[in-house]
Protein backbone atom coordinates (compact mmCIF):
# COMPACT_ATOMS: atom_id res chain seq x y z
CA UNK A 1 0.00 0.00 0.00
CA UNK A 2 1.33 3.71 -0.91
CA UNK A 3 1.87 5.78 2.19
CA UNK A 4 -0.22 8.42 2.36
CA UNK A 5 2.38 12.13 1.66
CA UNK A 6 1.43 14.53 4.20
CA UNK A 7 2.49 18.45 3.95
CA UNK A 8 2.81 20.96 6.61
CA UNK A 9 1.62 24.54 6.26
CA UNK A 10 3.17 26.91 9.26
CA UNK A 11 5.76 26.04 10.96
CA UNK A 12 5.90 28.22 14.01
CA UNK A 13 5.70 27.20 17.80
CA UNK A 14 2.51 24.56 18.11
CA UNK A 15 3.87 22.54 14.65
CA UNK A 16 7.46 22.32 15.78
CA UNK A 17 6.36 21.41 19.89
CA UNK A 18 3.50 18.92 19.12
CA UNK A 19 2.38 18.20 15.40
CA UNK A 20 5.84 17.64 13.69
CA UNK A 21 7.28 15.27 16.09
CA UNK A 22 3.67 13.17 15.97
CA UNK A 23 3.86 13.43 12.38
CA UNK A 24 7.48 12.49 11.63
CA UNK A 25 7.30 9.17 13.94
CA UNK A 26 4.63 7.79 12.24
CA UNK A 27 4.80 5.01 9.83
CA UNK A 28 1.84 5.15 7.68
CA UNK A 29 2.70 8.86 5.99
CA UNK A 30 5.73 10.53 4.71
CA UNK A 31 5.87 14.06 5.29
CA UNK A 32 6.24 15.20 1.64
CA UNK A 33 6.91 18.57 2.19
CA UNK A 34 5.90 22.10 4.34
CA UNK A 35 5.17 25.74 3.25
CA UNK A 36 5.47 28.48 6.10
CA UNK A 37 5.65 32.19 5.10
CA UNK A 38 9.18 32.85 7.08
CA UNK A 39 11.79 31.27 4.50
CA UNK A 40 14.68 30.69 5.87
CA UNK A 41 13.41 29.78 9.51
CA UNK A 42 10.82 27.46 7.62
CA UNK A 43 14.11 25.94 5.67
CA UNK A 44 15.72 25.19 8.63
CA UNK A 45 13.20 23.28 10.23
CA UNK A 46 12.41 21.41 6.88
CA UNK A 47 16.30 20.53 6.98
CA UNK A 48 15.66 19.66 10.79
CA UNK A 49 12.82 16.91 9.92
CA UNK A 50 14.23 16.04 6.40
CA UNK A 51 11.38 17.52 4.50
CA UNK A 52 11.48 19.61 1.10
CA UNK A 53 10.35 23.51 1.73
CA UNK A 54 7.59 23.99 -0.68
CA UNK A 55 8.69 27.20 -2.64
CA UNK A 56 4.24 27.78 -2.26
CA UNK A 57 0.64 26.60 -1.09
CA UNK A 58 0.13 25.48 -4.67
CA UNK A 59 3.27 23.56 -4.95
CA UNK A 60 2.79 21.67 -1.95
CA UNK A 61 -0.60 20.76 -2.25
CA UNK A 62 0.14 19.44 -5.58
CA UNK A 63 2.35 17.44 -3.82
CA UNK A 64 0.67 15.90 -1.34
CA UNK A 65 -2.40 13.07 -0.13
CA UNK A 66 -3.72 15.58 2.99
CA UNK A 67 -2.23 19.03 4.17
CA UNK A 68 -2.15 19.93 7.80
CA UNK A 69 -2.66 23.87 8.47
CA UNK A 70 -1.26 25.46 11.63
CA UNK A 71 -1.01 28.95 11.21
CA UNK A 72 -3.04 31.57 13.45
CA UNK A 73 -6.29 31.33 13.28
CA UNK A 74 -7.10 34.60 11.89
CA UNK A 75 -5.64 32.93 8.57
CA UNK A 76 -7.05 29.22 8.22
CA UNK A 77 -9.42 30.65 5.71
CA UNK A 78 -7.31 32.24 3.91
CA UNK A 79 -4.92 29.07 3.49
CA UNK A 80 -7.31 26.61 3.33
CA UNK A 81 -9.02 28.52 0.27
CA UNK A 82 -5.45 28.57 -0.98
CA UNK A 83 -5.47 24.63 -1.22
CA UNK A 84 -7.85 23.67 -3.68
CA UNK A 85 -5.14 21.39 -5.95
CA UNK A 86 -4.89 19.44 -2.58
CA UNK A 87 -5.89 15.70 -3.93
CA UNK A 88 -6.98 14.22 -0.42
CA UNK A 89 -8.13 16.29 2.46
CA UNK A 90 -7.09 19.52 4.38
CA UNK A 91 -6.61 19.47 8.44
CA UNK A 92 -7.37 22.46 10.36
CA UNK A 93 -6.81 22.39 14.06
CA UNK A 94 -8.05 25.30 16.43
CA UNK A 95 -6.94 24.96 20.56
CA UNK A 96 -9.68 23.95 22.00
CA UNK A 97 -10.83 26.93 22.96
CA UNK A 98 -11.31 28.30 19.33
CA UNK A 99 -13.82 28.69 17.39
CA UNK A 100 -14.02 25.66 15.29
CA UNK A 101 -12.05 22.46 14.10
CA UNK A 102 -12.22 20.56 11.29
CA UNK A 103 -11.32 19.39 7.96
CA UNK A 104 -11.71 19.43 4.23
CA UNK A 105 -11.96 17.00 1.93
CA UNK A 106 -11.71 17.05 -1.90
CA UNK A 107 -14.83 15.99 -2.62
């Protein structure tokens, strides 16, 4: 079975702390690639978890089964409307104390 490819969109505090370490030790998915708006810091920490930088949203959707979006809230819509070449589904988490949660699929 093909692993599912799995992209990252913002790297900042939350993705580096708890998504990218559950996401790089699991088995079923490669992470395929990531897309943060901060070049060089988000090059680093591609470098750091062996993952292409995705030079934009486009590019790394195109690339990739499911997207997971952690950038501030205020743009998820923004991003997420940004995604539309995604073939699988886009993941949007909000701290529970947020407004809403959710994902996308490309149906």
């Amino acid at each position: 079975m093909k692993k599912l490819r799995v992209g990252v969109v913002g790297l900042g505090g939350i993705a580096q702390k708890a998504w990218l370490p559950v996401l790089g030790a699991a088995t079923d998915w490669t992470l395929q690639g990531a897309w943060s708006p901060t070049r060089e810091k988000a090059e680093r920490i591609c470098e750091t978890w062996r993952m292409p930088y995705a030079a934009s949203l486009q590019d790394l959707a195109r690339d990739c089964d499911a997207v997971f979006v952690h950038t501030s809230t205020a743009t998820h819509y923004q991003v997420v409307s940004e995604l539309p070449e995604c073939r699988g589904s886009t993941f949007v988490w909000i701290n529970p104390g947020g407004k809403h949660s959710g994902c996308r699929t490309a149906d």
